[in-house]
PDB file of N, CA and C in Angstrom:
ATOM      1  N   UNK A   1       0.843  -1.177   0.000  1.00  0.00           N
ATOM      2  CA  UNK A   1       0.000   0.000   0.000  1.00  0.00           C
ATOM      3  C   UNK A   1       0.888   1.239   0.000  1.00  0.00           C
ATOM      4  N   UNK A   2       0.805   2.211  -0.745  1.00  0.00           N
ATOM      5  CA  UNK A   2       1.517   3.218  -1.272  1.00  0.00           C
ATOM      6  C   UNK A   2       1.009   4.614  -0.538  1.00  0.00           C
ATOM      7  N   UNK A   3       1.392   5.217   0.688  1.00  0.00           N
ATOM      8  CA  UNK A   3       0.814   6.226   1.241  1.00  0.00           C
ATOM      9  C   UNK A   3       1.203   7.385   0.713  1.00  0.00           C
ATOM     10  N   UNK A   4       0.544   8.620   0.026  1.00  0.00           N
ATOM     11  CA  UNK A   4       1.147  10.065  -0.087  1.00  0.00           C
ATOM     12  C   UNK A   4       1.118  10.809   0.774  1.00  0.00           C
ATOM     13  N   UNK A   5       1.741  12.028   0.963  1.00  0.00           N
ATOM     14  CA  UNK A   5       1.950  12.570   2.008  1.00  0.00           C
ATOM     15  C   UNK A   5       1.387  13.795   1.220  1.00  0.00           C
ATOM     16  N   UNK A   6       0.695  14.479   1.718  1.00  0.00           N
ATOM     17  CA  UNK A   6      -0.017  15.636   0.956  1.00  0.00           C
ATOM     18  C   UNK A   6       0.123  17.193   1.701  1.00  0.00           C
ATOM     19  N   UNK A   7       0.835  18.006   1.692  1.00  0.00           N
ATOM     20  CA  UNK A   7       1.700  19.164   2.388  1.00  0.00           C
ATOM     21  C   UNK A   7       0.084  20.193   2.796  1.00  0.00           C
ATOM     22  N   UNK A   8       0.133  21.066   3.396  1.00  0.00           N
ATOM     23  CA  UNK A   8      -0.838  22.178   3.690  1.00  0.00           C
ATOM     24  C   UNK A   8      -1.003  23.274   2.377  1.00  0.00           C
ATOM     25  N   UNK A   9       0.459  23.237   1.477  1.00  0.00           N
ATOM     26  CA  UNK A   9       0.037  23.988   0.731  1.00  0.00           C
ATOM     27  C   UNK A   9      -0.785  23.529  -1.102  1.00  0.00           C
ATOM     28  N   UNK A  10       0.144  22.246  -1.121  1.00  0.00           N
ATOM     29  CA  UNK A  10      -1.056  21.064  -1.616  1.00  0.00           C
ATOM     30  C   UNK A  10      -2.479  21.446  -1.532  1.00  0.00           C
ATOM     31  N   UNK A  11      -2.975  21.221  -0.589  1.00  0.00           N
ATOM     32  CA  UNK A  11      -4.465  21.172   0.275  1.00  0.00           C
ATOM     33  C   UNK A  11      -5.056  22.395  -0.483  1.00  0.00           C
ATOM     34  N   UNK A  12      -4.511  23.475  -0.156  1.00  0.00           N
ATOM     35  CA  UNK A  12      -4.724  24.699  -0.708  1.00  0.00           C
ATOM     36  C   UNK A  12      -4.886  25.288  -1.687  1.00  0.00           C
ATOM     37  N   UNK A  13      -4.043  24.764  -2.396  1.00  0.00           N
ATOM     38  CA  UNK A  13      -4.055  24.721  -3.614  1.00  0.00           C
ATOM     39  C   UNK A  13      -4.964  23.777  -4.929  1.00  0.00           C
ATOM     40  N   UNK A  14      -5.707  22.457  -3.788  1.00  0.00           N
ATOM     41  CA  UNK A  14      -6.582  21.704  -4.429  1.00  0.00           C
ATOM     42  C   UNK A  14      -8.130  22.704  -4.305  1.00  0.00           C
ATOM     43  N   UNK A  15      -8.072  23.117  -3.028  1.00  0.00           N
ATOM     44  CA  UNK A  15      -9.081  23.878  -2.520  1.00  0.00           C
ATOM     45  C   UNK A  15      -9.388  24.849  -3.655  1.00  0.00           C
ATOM     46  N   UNK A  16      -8.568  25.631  -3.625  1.00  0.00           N
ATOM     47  CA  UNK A  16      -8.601  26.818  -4.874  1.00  0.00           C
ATOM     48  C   UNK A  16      -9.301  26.243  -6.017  1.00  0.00           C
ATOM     49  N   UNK A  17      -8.366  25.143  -6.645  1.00  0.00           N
ATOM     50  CA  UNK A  17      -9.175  24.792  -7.884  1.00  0.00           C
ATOM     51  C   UNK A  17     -10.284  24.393  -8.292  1.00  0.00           C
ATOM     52  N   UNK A  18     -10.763  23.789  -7.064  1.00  0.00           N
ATOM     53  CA  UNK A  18     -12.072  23.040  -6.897  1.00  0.00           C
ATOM     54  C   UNK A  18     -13.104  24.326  -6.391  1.00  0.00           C
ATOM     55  N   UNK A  19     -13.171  24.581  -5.602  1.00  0.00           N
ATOM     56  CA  UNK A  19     -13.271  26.177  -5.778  1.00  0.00           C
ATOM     57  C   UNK A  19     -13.880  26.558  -6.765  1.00  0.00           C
ATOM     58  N   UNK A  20     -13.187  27.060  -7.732  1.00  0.00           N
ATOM     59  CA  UNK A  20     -13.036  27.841  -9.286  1.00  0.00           C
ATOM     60  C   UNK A  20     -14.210  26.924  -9.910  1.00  0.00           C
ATOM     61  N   UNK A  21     -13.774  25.717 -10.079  1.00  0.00           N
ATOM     62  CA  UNK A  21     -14.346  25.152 -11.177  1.00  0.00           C
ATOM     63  C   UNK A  21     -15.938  24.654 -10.812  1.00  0.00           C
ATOM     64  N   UNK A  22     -15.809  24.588  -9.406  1.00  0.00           N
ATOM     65  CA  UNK A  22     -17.543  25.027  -8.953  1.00  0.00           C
ATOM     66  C   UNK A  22     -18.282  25.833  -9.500  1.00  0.00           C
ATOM     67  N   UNK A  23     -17.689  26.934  -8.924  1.00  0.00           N
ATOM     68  CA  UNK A  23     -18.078  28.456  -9.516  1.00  0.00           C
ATOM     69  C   UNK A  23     -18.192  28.296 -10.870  1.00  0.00           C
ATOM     70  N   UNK A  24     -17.929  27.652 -11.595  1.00  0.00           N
ATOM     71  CA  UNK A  24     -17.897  27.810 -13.193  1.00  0.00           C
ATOM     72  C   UNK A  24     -19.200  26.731 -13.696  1.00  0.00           C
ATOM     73  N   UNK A  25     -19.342  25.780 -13.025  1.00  0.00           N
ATOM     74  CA  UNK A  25     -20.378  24.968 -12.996  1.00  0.00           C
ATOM     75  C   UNK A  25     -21.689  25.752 -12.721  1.00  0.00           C
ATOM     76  N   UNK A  26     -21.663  26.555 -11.863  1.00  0.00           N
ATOM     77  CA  UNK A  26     -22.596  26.901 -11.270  1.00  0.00           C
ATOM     78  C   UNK A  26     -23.330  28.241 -12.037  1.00  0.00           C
ATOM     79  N   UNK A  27     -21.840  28.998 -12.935  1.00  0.00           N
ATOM     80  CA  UNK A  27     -22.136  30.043 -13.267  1.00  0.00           C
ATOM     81  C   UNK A  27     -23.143  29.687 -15.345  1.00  0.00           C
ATOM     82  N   UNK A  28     -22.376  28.571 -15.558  1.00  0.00           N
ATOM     83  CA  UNK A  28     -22.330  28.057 -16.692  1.00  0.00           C
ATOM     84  C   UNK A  28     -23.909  27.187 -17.072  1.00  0.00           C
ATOM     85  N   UNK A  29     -24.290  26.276 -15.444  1.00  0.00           N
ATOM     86  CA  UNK A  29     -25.758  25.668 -15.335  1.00  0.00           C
ATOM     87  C   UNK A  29     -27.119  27.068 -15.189  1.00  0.00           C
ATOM     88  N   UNK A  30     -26.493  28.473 -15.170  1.00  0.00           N
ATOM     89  CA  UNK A  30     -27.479  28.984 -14.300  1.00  0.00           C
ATOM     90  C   UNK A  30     -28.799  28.949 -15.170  1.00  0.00           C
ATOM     91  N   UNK A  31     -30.061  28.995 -15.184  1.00  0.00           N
ATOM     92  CA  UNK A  31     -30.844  29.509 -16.150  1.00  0.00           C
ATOM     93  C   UNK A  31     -30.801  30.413 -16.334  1.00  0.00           C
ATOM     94  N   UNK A  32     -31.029  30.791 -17.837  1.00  0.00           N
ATOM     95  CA  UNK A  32     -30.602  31.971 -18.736  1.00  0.00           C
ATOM     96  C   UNK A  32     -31.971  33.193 -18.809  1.00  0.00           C
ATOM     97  N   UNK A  33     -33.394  32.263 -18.412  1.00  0.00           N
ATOM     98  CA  UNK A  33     -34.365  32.762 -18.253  1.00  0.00           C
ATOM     99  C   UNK A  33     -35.022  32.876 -17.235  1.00  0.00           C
ATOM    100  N   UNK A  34     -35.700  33.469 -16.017  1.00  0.00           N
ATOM    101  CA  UNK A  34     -36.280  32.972 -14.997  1.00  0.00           C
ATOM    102  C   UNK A  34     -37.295  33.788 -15.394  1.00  0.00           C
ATOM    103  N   UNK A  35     -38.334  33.316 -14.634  1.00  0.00           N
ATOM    104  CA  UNK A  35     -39.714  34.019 -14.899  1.00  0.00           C
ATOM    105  C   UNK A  35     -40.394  34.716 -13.244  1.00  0.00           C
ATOM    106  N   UNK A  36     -40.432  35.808 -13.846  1.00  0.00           N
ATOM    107  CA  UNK A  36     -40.894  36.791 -12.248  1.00  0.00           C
ATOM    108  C   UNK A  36     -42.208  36.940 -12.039  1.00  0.00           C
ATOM    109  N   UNK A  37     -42.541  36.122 -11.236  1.00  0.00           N
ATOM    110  CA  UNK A  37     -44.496  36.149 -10.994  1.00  0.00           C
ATOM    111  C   UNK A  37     -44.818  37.483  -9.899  1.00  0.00           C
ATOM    112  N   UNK A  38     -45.664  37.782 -10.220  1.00  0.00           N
ATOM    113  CA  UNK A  38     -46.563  39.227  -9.894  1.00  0.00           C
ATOM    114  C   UNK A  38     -47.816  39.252  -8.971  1.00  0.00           C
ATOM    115  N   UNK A  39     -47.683  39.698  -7.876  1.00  0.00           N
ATOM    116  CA  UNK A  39     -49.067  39.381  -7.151  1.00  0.00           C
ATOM    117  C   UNK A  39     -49.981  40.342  -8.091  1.00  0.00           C
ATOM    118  N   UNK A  40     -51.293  40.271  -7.032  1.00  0.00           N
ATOM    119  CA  UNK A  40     -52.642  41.035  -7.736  1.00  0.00           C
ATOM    120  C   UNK A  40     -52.304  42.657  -7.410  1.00  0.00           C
ATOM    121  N   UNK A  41     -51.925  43.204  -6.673  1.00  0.00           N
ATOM    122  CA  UNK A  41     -51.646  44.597  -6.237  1.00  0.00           C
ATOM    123  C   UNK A  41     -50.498  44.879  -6.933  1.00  0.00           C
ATOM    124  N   UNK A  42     -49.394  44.417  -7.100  1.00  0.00           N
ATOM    125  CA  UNK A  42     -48.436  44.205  -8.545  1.00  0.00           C
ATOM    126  C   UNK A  42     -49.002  44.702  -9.132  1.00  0.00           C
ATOM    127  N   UNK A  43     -50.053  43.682 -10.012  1.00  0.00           N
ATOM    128  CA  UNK A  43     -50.079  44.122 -11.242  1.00  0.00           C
ATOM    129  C   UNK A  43     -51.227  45.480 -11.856  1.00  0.00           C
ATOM    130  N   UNK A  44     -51.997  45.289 -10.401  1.00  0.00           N
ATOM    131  CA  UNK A  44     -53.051  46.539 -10.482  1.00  0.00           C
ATOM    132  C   UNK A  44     -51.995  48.133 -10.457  1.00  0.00           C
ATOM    133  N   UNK A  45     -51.397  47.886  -9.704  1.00  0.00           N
ATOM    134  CA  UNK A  45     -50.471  49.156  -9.638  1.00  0.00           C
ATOM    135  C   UNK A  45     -49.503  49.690 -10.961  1.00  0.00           C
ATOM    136  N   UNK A  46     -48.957  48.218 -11.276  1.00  0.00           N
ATOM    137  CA  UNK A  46     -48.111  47.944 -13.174  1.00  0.00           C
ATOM    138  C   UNK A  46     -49.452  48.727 -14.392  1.00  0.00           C
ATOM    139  N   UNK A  47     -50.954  48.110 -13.939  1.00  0.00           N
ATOM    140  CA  UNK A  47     -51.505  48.432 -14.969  1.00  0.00           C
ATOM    141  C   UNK A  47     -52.449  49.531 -14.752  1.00  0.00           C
ATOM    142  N   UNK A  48     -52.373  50.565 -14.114  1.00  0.00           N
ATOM    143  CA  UNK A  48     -53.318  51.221 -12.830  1.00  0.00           C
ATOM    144  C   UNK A  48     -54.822  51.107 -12.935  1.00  0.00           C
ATOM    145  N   UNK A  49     -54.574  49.610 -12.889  1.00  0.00           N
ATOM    146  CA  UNK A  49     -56.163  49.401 -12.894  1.00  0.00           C
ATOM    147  C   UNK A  49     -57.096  49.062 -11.219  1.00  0.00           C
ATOM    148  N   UNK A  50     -58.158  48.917 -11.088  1.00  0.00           N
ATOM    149  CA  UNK A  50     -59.135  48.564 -10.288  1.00  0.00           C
ATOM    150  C   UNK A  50     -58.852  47.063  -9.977  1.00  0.00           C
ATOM    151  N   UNK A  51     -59.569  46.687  -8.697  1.00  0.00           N
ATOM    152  CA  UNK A  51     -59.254  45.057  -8.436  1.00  0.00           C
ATOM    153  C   UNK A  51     -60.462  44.176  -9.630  1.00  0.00           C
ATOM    154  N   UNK A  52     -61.771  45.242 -10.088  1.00  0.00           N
ATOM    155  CA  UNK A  52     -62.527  44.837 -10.644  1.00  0.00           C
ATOM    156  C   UNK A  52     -62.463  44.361 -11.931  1.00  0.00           C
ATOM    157  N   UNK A  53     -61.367  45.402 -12.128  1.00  0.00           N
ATOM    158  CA  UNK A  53     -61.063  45.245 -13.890  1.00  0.00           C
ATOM    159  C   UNK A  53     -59.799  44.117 -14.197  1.00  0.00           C
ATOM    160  N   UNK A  54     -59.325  43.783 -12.976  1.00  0.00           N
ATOM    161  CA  UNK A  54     -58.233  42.447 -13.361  1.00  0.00           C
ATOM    162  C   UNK A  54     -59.017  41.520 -12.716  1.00  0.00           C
ATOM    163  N   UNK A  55     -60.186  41.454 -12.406  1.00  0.00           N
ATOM    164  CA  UNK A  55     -60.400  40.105 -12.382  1.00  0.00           C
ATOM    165  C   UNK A  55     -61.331  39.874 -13.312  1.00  0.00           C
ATOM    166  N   UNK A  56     -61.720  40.961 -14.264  1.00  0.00           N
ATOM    167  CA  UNK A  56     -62.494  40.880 -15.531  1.00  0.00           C
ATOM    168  C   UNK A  56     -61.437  40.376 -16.365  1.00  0.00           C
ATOM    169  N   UNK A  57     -60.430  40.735 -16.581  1.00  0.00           N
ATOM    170  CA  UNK A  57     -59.124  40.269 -17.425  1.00  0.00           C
ATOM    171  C   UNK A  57     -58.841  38.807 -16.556  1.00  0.00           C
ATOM    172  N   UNK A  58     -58.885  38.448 -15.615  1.00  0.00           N
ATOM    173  CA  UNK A  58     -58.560  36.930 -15.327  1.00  0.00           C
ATOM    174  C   UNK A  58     -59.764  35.980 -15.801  1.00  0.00           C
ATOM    175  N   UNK A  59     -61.283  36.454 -15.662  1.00  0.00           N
ATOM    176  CA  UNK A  59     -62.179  35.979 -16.009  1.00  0.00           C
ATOM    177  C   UNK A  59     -62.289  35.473 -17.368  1.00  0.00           C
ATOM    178  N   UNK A  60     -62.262  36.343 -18.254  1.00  0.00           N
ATOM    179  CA  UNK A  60     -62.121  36.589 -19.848  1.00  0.00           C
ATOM    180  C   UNK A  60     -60.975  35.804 -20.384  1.00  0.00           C
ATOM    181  N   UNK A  61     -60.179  35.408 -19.578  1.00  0.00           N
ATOM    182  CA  UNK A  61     -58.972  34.621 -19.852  1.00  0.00           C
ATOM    183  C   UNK A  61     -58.083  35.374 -20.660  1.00  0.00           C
ATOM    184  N   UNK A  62     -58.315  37.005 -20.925  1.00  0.00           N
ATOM    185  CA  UNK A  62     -57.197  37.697 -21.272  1.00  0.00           C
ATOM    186  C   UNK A  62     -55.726  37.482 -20.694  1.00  0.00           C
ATOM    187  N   UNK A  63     -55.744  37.160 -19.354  1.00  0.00           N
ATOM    188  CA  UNK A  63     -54.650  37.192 -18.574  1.00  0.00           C
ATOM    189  C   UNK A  63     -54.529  36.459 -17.328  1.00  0.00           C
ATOM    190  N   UNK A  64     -53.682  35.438 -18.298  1.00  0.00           N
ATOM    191  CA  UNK A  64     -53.474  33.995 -17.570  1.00  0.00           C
ATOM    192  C   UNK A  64     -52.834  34.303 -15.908  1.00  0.00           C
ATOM    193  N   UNK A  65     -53.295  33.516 -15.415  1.00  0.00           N
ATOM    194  CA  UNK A  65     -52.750  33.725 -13.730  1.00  0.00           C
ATOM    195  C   UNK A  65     -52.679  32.103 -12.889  1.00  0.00           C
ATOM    196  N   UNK A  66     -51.927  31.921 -11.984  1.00  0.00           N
ATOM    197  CA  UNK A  66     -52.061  31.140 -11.027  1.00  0.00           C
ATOM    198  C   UNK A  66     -52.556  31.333  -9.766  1.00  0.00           C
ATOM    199  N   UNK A  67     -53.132  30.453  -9.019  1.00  0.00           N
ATOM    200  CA  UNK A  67     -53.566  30.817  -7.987  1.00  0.00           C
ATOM    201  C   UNK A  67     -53.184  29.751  -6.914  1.00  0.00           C
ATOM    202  N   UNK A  68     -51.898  29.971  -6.119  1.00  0.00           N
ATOM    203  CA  UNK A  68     -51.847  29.440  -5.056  1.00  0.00           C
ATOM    204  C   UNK A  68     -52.223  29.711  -3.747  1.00  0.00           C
ATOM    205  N   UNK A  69     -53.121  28.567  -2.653  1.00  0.00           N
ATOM    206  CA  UNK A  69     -53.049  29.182  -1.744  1.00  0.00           C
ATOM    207  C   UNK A  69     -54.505  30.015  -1.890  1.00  0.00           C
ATOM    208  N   UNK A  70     -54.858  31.561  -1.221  1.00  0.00           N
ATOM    209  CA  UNK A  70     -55.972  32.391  -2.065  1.00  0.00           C
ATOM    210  C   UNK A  70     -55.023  33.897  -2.272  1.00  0.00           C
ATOM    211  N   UNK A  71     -54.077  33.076  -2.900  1.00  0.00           N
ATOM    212  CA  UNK A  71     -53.249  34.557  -3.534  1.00  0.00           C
ATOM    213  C   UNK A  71     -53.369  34.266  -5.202  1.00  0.00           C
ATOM    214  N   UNK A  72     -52.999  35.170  -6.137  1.00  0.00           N
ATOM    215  CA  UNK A  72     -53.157  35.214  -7.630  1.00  0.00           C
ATOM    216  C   UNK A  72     -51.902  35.685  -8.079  1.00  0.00           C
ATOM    217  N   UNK A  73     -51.069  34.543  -8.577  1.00  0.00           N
ATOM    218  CA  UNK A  73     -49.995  35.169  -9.295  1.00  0.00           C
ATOM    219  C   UNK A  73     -49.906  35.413 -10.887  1.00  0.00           C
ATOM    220  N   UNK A  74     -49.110  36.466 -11.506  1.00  0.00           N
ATOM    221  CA  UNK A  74     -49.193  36.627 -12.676  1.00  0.00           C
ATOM    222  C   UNK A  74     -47.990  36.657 -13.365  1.00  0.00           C
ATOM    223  N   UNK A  75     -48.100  36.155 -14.445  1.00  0.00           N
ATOM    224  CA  UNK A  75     -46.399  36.355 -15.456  1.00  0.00           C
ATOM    225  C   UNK A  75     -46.042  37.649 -15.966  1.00  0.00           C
ATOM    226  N   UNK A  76     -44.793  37.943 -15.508  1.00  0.00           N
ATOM    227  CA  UNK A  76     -44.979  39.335 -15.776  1.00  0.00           C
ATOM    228  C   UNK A  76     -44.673  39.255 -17.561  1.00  0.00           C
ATOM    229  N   UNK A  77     -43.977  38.804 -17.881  1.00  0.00           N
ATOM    230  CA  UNK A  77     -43.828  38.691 -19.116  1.00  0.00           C
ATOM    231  C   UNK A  77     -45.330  38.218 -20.421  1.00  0.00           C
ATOM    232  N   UNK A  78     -45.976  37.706 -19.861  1.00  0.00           N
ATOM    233  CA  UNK A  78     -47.976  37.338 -20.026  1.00  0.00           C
ATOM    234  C   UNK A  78     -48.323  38.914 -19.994  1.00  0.00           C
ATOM    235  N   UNK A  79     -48.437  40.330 -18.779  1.00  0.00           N
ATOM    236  CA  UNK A  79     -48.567  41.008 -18.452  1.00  0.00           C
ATOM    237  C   UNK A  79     -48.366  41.813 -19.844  1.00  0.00           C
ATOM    238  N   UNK A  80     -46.727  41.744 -20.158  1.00  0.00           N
ATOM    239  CA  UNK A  80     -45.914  42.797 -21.530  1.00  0.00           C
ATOM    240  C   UNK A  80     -46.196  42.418 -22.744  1.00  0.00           C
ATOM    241  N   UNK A  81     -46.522  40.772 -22.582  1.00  0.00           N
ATOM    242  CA  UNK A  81     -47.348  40.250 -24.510  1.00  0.00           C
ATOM    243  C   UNK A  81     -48.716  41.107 -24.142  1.00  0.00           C
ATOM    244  N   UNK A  82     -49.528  41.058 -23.157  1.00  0.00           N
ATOM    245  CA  UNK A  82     -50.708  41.643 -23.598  1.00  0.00           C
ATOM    246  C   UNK A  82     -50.828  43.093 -23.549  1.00  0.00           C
ATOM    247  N   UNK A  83     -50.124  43.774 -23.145  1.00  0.00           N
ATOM    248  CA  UNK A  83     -49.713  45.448 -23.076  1.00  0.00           C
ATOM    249  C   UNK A  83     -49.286  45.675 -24.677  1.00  0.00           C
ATOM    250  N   UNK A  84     -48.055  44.849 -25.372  1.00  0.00           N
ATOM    251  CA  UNK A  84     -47.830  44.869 -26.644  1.00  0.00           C
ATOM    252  C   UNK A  84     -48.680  44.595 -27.874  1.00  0.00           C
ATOM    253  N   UNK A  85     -50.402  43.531 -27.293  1.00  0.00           N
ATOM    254  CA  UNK A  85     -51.127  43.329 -27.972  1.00  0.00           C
ATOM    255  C   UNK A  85     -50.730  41.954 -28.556  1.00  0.00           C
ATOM    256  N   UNK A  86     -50.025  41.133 -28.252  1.00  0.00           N
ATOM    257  CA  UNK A  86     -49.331  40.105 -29.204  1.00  0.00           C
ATOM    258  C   UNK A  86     -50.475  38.920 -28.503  1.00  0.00           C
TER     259      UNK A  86
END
């Protein structure tokens, strides 16, 4: 059995690299897109509308939403296609 003897500055120097190449994993996996959901006062305030008139737009299915919980979240990017008309 063949023992190495591995010094403190060894150690340190493995540390570093491993280190780095984390960071590069991490920076390299990140998603490129994330999507930012919007409560209901969000988006009433984004669109200065009434609570009445976004839930006429959630009703109408103009403007898709989730609802977890009894909160209403919205895509903000859903929000800017329908502001753009698309």
């Amino acid at each position: 059995m063949k023992i190495d003897i591995v010094t403190m500055e060894e150690l340190q120097q493995f540390k570093t690299e491993f280190i780095r190449e984390m960071r590069s994993l991490i920076i390299d996996n990140k998603p490129t897109q994330t999507t930012e959901w919007l409560r209901s006062i969000e988006v009433r305030k984004m669109l200065n509308i009434s609570p009445g008139t976004l839930q006429n737009l959630r009703v109408s299915g103009t403007l898709p939403f989730k609802k977890i919980g009894g909160s209403m979240y919205y895509n903000k990017q859903e929000i800017e296609k329908m502001m753009k008309g698309e």
